[in-house]
N, C-alpha and C. Protein backbone atom coordinates (compact mmCIF):
# COMPACT_ATOMS: atom_id res chain seq x y z
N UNK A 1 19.98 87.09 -86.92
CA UNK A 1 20.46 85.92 -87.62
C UNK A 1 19.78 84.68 -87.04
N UNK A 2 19.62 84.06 -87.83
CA UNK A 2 18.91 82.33 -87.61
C UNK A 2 19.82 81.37 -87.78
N UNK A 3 19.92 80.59 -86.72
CA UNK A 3 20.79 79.16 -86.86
C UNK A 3 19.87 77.79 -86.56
N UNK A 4 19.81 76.77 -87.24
CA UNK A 4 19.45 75.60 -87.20
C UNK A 4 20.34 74.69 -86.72
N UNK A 5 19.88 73.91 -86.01
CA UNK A 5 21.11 72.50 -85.37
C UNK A 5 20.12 71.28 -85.24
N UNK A 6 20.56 70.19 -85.46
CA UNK A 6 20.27 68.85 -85.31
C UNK A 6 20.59 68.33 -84.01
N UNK A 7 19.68 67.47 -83.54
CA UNK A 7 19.87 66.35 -82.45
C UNK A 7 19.93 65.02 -83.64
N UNK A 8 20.76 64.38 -83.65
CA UNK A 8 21.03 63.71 -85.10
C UNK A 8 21.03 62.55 -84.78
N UNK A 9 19.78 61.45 -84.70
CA UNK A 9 20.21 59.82 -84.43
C UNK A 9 20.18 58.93 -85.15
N UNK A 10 21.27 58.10 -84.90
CA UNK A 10 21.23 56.88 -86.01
C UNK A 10 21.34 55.64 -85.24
N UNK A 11 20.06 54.50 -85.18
CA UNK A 11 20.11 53.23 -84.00
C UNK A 11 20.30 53.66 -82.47
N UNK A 12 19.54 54.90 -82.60
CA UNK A 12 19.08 55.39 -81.29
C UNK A 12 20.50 56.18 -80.68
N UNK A 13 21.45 56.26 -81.30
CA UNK A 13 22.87 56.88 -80.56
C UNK A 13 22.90 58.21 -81.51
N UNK A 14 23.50 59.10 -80.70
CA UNK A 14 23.31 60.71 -81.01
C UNK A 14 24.83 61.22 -81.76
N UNK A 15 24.86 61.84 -83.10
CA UNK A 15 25.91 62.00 -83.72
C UNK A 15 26.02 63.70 -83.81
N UNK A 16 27.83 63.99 -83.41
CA UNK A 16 27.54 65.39 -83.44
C UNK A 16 28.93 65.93 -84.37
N UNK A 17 28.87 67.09 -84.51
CA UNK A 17 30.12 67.54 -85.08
C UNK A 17 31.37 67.45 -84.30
N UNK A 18 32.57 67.01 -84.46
CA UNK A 18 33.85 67.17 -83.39
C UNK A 18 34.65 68.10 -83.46
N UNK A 19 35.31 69.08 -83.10
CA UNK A 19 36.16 70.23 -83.21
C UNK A 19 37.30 69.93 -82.38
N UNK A 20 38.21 70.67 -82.58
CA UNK A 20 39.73 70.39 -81.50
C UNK A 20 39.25 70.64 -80.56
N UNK A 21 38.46 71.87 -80.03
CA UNK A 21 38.24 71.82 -78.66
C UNK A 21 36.82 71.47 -78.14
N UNK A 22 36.02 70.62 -78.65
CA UNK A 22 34.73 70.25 -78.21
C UNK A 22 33.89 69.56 -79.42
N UNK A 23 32.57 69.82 -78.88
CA UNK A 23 31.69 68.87 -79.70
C UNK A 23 30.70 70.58 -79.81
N UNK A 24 30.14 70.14 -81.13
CA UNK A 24 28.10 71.11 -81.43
C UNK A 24 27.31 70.37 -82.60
N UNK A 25 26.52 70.54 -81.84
CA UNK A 25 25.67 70.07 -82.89
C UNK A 25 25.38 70.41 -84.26
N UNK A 26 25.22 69.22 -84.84
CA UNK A 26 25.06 69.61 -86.81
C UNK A 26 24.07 70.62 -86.76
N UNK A 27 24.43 71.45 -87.86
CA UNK A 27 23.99 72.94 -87.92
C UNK A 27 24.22 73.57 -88.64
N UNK A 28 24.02 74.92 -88.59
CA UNK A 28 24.53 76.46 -88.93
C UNK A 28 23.18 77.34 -89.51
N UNK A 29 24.20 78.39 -90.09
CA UNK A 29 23.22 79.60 -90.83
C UNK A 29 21.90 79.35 -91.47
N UNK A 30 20.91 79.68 -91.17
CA UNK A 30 19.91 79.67 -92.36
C UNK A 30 20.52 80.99 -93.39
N UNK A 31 19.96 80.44 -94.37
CA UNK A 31 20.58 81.31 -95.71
C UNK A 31 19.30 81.65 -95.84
N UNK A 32 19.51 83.42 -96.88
CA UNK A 32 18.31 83.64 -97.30
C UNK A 32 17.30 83.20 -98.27
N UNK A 33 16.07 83.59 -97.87
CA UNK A 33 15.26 83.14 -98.67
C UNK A 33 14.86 81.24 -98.33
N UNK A 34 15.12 81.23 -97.27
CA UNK A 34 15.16 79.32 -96.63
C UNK A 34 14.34 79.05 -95.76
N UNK A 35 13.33 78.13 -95.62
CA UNK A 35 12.83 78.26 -94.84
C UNK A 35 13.74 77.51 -93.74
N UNK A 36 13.31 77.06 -92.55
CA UNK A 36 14.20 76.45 -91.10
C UNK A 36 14.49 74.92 -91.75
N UNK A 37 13.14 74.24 -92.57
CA UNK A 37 13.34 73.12 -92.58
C UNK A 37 14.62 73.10 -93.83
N UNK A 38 14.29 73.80 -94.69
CA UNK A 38 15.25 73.59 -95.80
C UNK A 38 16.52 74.00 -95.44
N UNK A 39 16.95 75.01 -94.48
CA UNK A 39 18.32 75.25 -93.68
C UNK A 39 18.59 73.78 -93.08
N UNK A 40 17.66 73.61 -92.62
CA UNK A 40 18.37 72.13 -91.90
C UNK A 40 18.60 70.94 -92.44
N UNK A 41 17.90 70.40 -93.67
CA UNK A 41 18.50 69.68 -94.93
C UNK A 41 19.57 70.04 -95.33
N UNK A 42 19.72 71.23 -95.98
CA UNK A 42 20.81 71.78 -96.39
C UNK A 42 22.34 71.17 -95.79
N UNK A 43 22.01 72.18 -94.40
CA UNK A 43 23.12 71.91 -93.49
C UNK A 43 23.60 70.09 -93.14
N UNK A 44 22.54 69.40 -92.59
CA UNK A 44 22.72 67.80 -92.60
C UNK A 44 23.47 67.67 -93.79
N UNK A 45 22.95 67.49 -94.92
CA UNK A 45 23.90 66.82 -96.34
C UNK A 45 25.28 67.55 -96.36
N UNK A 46 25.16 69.12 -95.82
CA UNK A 46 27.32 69.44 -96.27
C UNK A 46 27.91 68.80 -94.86
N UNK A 47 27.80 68.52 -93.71
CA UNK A 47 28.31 68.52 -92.92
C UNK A 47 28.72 66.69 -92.48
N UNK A 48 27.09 66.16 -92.95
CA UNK A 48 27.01 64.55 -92.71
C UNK A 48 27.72 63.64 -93.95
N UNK A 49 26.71 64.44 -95.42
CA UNK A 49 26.52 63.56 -95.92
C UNK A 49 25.01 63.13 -96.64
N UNK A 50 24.26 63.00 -95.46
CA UNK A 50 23.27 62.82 -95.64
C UNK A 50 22.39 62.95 -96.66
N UNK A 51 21.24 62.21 -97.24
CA UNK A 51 20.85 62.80 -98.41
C UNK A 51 19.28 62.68 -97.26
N UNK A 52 18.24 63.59 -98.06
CA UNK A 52 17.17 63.41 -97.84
C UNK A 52 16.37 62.26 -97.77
N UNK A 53 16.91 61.40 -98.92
CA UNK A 53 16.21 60.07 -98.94
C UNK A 53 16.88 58.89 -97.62
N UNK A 54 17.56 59.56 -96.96
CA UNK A 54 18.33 58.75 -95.79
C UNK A 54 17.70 59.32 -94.17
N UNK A 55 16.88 60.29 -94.72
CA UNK A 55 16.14 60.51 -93.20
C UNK A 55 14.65 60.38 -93.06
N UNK A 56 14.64 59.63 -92.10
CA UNK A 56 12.94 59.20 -92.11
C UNK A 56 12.51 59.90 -90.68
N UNK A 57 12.69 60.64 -89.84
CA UNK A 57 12.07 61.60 -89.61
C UNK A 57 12.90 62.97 -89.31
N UNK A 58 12.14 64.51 -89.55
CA UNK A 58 12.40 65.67 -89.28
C UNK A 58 11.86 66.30 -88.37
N UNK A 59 11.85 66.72 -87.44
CA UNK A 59 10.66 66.99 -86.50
C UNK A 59 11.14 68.30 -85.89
N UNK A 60 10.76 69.57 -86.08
CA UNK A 60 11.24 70.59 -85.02
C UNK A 60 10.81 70.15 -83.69
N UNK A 61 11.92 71.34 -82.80
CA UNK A 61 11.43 70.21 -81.42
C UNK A 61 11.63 71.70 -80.12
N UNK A 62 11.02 71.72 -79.12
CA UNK A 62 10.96 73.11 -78.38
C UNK A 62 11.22 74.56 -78.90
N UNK A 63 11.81 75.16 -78.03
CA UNK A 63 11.28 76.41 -78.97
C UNK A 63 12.45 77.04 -79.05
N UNK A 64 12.85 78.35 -79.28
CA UNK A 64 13.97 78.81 -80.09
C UNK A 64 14.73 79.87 -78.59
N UNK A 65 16.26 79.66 -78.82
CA UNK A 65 16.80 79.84 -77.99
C UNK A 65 17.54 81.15 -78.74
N UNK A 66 17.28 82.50 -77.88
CA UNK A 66 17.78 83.49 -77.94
C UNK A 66 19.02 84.11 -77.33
N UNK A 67 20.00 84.54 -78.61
CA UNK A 67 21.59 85.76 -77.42
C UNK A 67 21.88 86.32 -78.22
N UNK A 68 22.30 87.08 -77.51
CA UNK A 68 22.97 88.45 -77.77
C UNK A 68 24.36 88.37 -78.39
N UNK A 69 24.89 88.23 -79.77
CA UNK A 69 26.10 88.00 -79.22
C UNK A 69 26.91 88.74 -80.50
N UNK A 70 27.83 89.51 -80.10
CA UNK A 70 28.18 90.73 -80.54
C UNK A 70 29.33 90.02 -82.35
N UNK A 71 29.42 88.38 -81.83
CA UNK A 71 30.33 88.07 -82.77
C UNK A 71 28.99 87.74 -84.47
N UNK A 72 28.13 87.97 -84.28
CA UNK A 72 26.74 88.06 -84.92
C UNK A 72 26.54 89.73 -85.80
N UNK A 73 26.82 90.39 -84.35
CA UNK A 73 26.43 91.69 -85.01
C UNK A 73 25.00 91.89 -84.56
N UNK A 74 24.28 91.48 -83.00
CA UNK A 74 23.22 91.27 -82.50
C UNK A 74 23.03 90.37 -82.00
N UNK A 75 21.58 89.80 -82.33
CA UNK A 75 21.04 88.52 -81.39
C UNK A 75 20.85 87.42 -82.51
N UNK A 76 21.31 86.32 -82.01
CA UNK A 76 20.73 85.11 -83.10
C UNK A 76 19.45 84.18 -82.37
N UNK A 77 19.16 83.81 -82.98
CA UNK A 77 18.35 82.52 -83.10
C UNK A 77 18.35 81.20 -83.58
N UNK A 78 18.34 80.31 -82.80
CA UNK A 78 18.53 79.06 -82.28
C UNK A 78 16.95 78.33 -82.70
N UNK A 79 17.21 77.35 -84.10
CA UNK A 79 15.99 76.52 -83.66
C UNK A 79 16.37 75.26 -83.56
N UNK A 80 16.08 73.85 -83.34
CA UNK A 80 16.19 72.71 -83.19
C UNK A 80 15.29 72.07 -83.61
N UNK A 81 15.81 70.76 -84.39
CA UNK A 81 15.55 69.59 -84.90
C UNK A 81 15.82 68.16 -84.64
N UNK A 82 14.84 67.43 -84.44
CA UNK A 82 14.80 66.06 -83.87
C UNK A 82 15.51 65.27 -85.44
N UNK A 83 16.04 64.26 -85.97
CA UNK A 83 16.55 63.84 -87.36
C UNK A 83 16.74 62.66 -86.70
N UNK A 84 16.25 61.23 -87.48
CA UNK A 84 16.43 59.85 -87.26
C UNK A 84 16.67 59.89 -88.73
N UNK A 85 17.94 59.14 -88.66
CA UNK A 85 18.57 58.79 -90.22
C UNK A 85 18.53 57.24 -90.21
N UNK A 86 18.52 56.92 -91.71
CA UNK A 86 18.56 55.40 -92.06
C UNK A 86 19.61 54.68 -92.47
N UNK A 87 20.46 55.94 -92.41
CA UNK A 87 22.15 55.61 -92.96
C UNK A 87 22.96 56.04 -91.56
N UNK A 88 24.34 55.21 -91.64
CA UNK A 88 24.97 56.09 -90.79
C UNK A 88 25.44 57.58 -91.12
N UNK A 89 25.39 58.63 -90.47
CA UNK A 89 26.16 59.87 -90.79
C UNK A 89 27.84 59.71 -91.32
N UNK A 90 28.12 60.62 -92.46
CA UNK A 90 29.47 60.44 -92.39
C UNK A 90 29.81 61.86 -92.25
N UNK A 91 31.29 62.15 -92.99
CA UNK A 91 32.56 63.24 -92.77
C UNK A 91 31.23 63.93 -94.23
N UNK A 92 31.40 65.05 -94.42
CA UNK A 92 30.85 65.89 -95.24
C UNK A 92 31.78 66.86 -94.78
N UNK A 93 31.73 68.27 -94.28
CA UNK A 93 32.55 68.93 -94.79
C UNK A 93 32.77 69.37 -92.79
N UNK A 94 32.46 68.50 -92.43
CA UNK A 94 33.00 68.06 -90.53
C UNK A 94 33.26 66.76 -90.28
N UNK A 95 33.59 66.68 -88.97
CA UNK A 95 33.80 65.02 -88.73
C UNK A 95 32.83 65.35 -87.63
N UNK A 96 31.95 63.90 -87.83
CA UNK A 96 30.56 63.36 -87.16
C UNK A 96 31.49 62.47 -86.26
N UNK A 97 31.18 62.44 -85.13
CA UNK A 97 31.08 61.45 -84.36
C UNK A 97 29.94 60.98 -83.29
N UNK A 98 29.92 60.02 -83.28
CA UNK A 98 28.26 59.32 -82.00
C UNK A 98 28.98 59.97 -80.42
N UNK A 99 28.32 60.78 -79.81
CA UNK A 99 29.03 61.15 -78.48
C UNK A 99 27.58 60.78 -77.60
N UNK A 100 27.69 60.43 -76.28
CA UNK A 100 26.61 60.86 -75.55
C UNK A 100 26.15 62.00 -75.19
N UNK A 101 24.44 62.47 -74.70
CA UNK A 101 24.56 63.78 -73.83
C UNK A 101 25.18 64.23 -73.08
N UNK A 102 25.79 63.97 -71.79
CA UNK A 102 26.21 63.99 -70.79
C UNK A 102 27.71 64.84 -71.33
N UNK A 103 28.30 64.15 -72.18
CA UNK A 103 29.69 64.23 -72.32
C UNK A 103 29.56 65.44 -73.56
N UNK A 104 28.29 65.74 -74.33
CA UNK A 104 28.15 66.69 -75.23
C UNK A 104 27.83 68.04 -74.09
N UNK A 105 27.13 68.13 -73.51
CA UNK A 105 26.93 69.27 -72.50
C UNK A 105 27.99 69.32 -71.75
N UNK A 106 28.67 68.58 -71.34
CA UNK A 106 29.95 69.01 -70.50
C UNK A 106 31.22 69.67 -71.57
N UNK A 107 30.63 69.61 -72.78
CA UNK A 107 31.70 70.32 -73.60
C UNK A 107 30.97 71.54 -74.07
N UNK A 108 29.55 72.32 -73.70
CA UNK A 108 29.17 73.27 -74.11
C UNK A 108 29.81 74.09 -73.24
N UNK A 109 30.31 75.84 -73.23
CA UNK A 109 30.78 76.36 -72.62
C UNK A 109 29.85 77.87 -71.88
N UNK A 110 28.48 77.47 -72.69
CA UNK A 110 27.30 78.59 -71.78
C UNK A 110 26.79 78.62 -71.22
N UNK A 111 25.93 78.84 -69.86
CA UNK A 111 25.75 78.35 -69.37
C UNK A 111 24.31 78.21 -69.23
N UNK A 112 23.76 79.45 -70.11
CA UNK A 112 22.21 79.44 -69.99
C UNK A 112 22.13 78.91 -71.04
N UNK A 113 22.93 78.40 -72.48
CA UNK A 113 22.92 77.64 -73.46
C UNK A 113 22.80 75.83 -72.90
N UNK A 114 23.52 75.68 -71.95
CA UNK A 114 23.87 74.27 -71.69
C UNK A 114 22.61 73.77 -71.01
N UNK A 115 21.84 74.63 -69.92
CA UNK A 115 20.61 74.22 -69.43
C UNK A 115 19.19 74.25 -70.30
N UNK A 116 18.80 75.07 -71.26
CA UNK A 116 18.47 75.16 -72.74
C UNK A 116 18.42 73.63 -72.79
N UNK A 117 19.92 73.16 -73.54
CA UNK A 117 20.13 72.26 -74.32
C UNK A 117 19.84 70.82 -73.22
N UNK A 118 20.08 70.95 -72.01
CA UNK A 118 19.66 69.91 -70.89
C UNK A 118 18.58 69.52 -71.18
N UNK A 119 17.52 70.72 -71.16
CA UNK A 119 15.75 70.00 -70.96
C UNK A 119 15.37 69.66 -72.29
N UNK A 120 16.10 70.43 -73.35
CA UNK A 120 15.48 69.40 -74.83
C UNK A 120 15.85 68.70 -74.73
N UNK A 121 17.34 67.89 -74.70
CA UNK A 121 17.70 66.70 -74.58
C UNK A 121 17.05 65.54 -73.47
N UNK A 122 16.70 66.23 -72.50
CA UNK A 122 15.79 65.38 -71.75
C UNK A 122 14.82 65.04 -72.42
N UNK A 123 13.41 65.85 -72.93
CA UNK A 123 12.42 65.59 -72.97
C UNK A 123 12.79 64.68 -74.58
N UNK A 124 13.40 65.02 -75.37
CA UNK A 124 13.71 64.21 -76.28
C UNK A 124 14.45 62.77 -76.18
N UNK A 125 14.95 62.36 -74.98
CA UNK A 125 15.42 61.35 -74.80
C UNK A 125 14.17 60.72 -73.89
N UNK A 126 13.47 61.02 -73.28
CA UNK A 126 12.03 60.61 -72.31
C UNK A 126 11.02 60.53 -73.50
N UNK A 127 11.00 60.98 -74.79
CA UNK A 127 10.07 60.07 -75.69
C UNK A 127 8.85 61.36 -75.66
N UNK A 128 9.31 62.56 -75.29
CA UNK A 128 8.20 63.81 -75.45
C UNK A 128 8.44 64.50 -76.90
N UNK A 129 9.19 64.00 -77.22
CA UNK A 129 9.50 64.59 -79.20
C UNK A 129 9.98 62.97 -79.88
């Protein structure tokens, strides 16, 4: 299985999905027959809002993060996307909120997921994507 997620900014501050017990990033399933970029349009507009004409850049960004995980039925795959929007994000079919990194990784609960998500967020916040 393939999953797509957003690093999602709007005026340089990072918007993510909120759940009762944490924060993840905008995302989910690629569906069949999709390519990554069109999973990740997709997903942005049900979750944000967003329309295409509201994002001025898409950028895949490091490389794809692999697990095992039995609630799958195997291993998934993890790709990531850089997204600067021209609108603010809204409620689509989650609630968006602007969180920082710091406080988004302290709510991931994996641990080889959370260091993963450390160095993209680094190098994407240091201006390397």
């Amino acid at each position: 299985m393939e999953r797509v997620y957003a690093l999602l900014f709007y005026e340089k501050e990072l918007y993510v999905v909120k759940y009762a017990d944490g924060f993840e990033l905008v995302g989910g399933r690629v569906e069949k027959d999709e390519t990554l970029e069109e999973a990740m349009i997709r997903e942005l507009f049900e979750e944000t809002d967003l329309k295409p004409k509201n994002v001025v850049l898409i950028q895949r960004i490091g490389g794809e993060y692999v697990y095992s995980s039995e609630r799958a039925g195997g291993q998934e795959k993890h790709f990531f996307f850089k997204i600067v929007a021209n609108e603010k994000p809204g409620d689509g079919d989650a609630r968006i909120v602007k969180i920082n990194a710091e406080e988004l990784l302290e709510s991931i609960k994996y641990g080889k997921r959370k260091l993963f998500l450390k160095e993209l967020f680094n190098s994407v916040l240091n201006g390397e994507h």
